[in-house]
N, C-alpha and C. Protein backbone atom coordinates (compact mmCIF):
# COMPACT_ATOMS: atom_id res chain seq x y z
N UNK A 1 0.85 -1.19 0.00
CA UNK A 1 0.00 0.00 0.00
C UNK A 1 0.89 1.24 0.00
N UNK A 2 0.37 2.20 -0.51
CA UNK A 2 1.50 3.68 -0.86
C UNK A 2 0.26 4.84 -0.57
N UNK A 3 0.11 5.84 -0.65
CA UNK A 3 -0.83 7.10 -0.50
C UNK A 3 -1.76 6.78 -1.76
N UNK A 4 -1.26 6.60 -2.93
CA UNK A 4 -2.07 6.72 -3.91
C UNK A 4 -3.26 5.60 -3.87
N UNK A 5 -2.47 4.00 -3.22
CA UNK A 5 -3.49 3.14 -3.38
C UNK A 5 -4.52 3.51 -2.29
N UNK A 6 -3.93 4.09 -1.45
CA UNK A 6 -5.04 4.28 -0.17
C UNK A 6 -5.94 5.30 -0.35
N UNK A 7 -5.78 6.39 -1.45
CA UNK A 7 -6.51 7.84 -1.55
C UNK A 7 -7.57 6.54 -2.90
N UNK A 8 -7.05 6.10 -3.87
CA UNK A 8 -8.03 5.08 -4.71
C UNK A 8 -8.92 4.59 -3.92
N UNK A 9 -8.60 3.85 -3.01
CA UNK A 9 -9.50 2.59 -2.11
C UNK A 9 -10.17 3.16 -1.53
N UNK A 10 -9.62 4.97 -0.50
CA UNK A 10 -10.71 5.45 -0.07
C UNK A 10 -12.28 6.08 -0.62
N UNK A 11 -11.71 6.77 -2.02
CA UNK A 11 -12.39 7.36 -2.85
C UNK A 11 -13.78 6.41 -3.24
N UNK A 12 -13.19 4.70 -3.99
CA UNK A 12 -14.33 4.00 -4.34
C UNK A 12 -15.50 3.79 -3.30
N UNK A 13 -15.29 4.38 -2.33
CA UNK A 13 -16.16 3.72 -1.07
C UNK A 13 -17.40 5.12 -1.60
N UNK A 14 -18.71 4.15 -1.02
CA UNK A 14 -19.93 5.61 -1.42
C UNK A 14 -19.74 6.93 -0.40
N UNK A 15 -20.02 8.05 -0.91
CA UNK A 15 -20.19 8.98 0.10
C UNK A 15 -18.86 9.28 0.18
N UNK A 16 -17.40 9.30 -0.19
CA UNK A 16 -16.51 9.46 0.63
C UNK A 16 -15.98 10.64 -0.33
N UNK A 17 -15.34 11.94 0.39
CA UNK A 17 -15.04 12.81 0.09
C UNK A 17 -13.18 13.02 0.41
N UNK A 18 -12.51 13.34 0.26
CA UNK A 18 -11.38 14.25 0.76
C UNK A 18 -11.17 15.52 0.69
N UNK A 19 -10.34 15.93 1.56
CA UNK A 19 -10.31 17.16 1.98
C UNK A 19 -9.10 17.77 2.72
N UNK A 20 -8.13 18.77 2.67
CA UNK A 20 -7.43 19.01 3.49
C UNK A 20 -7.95 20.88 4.70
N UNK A 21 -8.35 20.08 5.39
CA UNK A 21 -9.04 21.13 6.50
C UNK A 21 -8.11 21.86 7.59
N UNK A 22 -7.07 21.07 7.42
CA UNK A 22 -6.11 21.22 9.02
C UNK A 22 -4.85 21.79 8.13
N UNK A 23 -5.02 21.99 6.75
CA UNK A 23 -3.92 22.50 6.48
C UNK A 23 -3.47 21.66 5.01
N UNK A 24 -2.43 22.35 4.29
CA UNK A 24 -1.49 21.34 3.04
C UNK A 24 -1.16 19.92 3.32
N UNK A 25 -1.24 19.90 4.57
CA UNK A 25 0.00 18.70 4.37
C UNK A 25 -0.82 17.42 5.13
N UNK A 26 -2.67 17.39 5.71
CA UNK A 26 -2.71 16.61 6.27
C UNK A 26 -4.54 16.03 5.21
N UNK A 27 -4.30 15.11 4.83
CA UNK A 27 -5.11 14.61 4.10
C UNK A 27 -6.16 14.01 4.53
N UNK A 28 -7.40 14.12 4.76
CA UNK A 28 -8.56 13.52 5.86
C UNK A 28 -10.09 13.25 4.51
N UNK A 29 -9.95 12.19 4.90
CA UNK A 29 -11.42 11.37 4.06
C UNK A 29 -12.41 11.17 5.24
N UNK A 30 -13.36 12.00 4.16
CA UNK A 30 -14.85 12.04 5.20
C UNK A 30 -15.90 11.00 4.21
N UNK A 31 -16.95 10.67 4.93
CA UNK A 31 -18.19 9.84 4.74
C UNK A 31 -19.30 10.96 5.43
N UNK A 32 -20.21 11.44 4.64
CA UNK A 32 -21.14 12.70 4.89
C UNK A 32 -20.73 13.37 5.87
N UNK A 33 -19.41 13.97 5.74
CA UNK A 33 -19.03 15.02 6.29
C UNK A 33 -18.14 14.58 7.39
N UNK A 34 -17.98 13.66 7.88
CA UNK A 34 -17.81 12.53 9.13
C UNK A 34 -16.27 12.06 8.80
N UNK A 35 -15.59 12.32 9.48
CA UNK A 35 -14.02 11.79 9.30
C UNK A 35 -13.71 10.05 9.58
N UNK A 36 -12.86 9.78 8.64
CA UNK A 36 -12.88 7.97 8.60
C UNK A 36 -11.04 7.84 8.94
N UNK A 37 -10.29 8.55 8.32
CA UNK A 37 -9.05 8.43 8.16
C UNK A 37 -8.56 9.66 7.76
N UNK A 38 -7.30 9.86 8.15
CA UNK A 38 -5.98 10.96 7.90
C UNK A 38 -4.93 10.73 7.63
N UNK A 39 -4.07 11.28 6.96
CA UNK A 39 -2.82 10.57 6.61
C UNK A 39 -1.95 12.18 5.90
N UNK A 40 -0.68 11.52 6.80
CA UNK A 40 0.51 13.43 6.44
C UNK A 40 0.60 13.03 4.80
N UNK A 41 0.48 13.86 4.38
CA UNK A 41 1.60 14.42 3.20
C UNK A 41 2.75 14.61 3.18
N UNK A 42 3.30 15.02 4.33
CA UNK A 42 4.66 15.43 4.51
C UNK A 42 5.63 14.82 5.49
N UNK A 43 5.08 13.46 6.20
CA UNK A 43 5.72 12.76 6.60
C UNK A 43 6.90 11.86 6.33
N UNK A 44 8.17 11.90 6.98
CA UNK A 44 9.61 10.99 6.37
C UNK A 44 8.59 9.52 6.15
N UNK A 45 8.08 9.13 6.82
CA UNK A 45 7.09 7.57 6.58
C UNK A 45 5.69 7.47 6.17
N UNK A 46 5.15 6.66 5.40
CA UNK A 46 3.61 6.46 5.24
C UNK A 46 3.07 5.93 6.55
N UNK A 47 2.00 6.58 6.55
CA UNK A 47 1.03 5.97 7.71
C UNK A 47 0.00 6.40 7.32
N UNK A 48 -1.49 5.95 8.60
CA UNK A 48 -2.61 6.41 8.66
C UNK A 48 -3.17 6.88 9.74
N UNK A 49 -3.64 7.93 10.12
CA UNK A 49 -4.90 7.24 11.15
C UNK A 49 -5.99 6.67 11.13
N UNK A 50 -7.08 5.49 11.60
CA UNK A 50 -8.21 5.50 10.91
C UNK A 50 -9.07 4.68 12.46
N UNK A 51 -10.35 5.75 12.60
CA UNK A 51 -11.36 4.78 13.57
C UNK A 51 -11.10 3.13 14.01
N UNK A 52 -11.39 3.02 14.57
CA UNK A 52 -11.47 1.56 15.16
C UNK A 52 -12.39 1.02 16.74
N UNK A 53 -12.97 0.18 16.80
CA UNK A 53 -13.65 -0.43 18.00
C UNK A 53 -12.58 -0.34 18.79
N UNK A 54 -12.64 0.23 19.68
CA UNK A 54 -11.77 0.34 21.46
C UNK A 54 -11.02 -1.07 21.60
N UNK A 55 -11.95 -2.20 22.10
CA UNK A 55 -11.57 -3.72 22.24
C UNK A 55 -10.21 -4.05 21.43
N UNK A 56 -11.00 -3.38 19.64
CA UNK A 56 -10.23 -4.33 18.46
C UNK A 56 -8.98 -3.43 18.53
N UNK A 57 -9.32 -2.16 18.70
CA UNK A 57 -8.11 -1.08 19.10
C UNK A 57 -7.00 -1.74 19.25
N UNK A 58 -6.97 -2.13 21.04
CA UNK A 58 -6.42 -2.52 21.56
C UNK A 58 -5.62 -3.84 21.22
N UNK A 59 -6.34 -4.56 20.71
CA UNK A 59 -5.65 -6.09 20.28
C UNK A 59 -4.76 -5.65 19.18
N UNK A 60 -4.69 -4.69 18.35
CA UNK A 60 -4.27 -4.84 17.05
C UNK A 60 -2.87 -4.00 17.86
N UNK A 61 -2.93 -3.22 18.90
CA UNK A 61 -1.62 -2.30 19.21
C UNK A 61 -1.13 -3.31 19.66
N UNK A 62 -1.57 -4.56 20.47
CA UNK A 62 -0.62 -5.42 21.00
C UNK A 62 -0.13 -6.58 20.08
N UNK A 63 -0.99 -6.65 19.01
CA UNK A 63 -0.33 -7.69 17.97
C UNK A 63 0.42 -6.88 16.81
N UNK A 64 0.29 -6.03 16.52
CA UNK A 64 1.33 -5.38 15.85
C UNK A 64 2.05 -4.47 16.06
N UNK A 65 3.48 -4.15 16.09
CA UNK A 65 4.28 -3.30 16.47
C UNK A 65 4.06 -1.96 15.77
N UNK A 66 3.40 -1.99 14.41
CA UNK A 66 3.45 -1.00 13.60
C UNK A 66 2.16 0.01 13.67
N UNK A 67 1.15 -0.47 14.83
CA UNK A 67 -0.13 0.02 15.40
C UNK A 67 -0.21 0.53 16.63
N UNK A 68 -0.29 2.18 16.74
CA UNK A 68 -0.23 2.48 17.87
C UNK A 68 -1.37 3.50 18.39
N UNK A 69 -1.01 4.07 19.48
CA UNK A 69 -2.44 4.84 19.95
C UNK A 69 -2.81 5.81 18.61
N UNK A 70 -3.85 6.67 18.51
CA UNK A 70 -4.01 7.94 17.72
C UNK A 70 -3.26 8.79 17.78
N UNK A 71 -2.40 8.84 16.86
CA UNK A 71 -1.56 10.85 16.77
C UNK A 71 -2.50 11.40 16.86
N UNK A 72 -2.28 12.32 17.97
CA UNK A 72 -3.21 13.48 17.94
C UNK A 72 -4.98 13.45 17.16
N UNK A 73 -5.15 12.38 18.20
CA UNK A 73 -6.86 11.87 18.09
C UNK A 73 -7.12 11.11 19.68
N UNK A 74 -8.41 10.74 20.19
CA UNK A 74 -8.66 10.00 21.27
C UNK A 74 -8.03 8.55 20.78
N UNK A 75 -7.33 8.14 21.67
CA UNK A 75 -6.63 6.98 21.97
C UNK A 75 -7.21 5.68 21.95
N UNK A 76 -8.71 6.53 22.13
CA UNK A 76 -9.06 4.96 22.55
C UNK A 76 -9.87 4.48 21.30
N UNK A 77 -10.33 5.35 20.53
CA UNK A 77 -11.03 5.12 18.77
C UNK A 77 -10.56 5.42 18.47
N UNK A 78 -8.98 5.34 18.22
CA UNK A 78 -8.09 6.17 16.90
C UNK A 78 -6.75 5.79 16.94
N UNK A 79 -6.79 4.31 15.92
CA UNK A 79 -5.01 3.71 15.72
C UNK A 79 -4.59 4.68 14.68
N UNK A 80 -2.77 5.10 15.16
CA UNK A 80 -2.43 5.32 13.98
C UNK A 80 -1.18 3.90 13.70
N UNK A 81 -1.64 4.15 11.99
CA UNK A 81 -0.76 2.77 11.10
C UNK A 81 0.06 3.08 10.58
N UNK A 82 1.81 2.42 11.13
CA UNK A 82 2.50 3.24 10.13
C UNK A 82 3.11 1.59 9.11
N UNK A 83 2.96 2.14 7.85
CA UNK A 83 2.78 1.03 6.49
C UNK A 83 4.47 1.30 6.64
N UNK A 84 4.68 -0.14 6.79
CA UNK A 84 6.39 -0.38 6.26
C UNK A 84 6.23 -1.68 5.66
N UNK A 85 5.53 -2.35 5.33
CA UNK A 85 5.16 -3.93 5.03
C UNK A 85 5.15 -4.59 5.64
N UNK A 86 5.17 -4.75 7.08
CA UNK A 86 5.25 -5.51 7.98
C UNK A 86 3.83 -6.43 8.49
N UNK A 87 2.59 -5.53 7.56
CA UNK A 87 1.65 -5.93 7.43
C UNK A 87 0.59 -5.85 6.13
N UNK A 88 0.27 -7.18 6.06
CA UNK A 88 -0.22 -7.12 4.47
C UNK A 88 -1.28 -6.14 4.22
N UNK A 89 -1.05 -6.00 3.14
CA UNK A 89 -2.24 -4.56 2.30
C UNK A 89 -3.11 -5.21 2.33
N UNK A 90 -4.12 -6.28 2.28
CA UNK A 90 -5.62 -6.71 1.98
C UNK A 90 -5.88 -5.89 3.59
N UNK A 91 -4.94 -6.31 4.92
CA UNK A 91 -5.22 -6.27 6.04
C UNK A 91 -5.40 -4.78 6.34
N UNK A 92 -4.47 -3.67 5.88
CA UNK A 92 -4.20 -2.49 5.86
C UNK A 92 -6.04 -2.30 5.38
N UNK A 93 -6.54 -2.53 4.17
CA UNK A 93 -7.73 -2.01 3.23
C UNK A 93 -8.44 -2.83 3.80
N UNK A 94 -8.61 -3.56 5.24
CA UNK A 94 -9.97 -4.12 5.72
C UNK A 94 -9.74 -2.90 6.53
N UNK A 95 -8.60 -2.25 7.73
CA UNK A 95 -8.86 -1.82 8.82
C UNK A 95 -9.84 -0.45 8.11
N UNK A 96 -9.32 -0.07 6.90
CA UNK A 96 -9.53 1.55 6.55
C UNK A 96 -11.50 1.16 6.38
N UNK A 97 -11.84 0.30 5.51
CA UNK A 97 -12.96 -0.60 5.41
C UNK A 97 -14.09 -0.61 6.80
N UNK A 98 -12.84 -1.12 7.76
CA UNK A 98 -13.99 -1.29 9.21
C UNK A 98 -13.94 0.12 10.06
N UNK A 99 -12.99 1.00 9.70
CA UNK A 99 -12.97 2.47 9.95
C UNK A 99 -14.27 3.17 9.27
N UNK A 100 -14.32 3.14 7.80
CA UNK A 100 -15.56 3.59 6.91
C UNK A 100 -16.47 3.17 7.60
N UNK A 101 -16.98 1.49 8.02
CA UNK A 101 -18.59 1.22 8.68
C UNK A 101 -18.61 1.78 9.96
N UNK A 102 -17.64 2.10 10.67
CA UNK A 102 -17.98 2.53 12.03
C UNK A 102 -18.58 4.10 11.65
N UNK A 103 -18.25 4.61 10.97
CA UNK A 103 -18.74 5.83 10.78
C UNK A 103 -19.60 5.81 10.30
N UNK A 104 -19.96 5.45 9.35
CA UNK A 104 -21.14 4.82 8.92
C UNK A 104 -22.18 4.57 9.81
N UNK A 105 -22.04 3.48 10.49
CA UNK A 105 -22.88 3.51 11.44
C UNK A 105 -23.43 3.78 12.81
N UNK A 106 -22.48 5.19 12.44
CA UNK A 106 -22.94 6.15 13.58
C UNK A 106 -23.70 7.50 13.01
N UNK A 107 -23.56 7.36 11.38
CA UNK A 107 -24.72 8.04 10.88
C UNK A 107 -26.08 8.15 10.98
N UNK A 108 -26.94 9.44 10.93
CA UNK A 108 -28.62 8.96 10.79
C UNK A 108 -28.85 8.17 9.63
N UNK A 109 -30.32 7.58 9.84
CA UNK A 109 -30.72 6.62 9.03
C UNK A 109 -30.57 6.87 7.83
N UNK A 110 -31.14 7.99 7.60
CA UNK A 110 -31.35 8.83 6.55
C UNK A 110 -30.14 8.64 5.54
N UNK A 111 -29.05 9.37 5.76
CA UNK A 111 -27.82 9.66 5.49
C UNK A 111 -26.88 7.81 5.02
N UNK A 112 -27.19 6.97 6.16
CA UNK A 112 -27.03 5.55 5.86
C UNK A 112 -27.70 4.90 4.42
N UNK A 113 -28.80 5.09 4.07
CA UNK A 113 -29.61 4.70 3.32
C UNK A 113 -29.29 5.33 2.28
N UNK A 114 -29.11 6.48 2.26
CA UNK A 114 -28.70 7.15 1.06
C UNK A 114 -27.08 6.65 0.10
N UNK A 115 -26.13 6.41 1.12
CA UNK A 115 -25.46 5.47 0.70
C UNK A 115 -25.33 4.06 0.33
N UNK A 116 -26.54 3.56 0.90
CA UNK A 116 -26.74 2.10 0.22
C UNK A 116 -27.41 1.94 -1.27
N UNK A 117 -27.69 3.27 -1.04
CA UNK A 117 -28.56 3.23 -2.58
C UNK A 117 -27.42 3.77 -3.19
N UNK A 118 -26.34 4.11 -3.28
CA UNK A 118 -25.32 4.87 -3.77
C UNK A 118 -24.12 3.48 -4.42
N UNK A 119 -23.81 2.74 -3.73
CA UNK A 119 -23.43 1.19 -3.83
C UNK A 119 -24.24 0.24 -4.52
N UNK A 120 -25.35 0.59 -5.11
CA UNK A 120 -25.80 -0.81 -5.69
C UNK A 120 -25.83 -0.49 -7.05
């Protein structure tokens, strides 16, 4: 995975926008307006940040070295990933994936539905 495959993978998802709000250099994909993931521009390394379940949070910082609390996000919904290959890309494009449904489904109905009809 590199920036480009991850700005692709984010993009195909319904509803998903990018945006740089915090400035040039920090890249943030929203789902109706709703932030899913961030990632520097101007970082010496690739990484991400992206939502996550607290529980699953936690398991993934202790099984992978390359998963740690949120840069500068709540700690407890917000791994950041830093991509050196140490972990496979299908795995990388499920977490960003189960980042998108959590937001998702903390959307109104309304707004949910509108994206399912947007996917078929």
């Amino acid at each position: 995975m590199n920036l480009e495959t991850l700005r692709e993978y984010c993009l195909h998802l319904p509803g998903v926008t990018e945006e740089l709000p915090f400035g040039p250099d920090t890249l943030v994909f929203k789902v109706k307006g709703k932030v899913f993931l961030l990632t520097s521009l101007d970082a010496p390394s690739f990484g991400f940040n992206a939502k996550c379940d607290p529980e699953k949070a936690m398991e993934l910082r202790e099984k992978y070295p390359d998963v740690l609390p949120g840069y500068h996000m709540n700690k407890k919904h917000w791994n950041t990933v830093n991509v050196t290959g140490s972990i496979p890309s299908e795995t990388l494009f499920q977490w960003v994936k189960d980042s998108y449904d959590l937001v998702v489904a903390g959307l109104p109905k309304k707004d949910r539905e509108t994206l399912q009809l947007r996917s078929k």
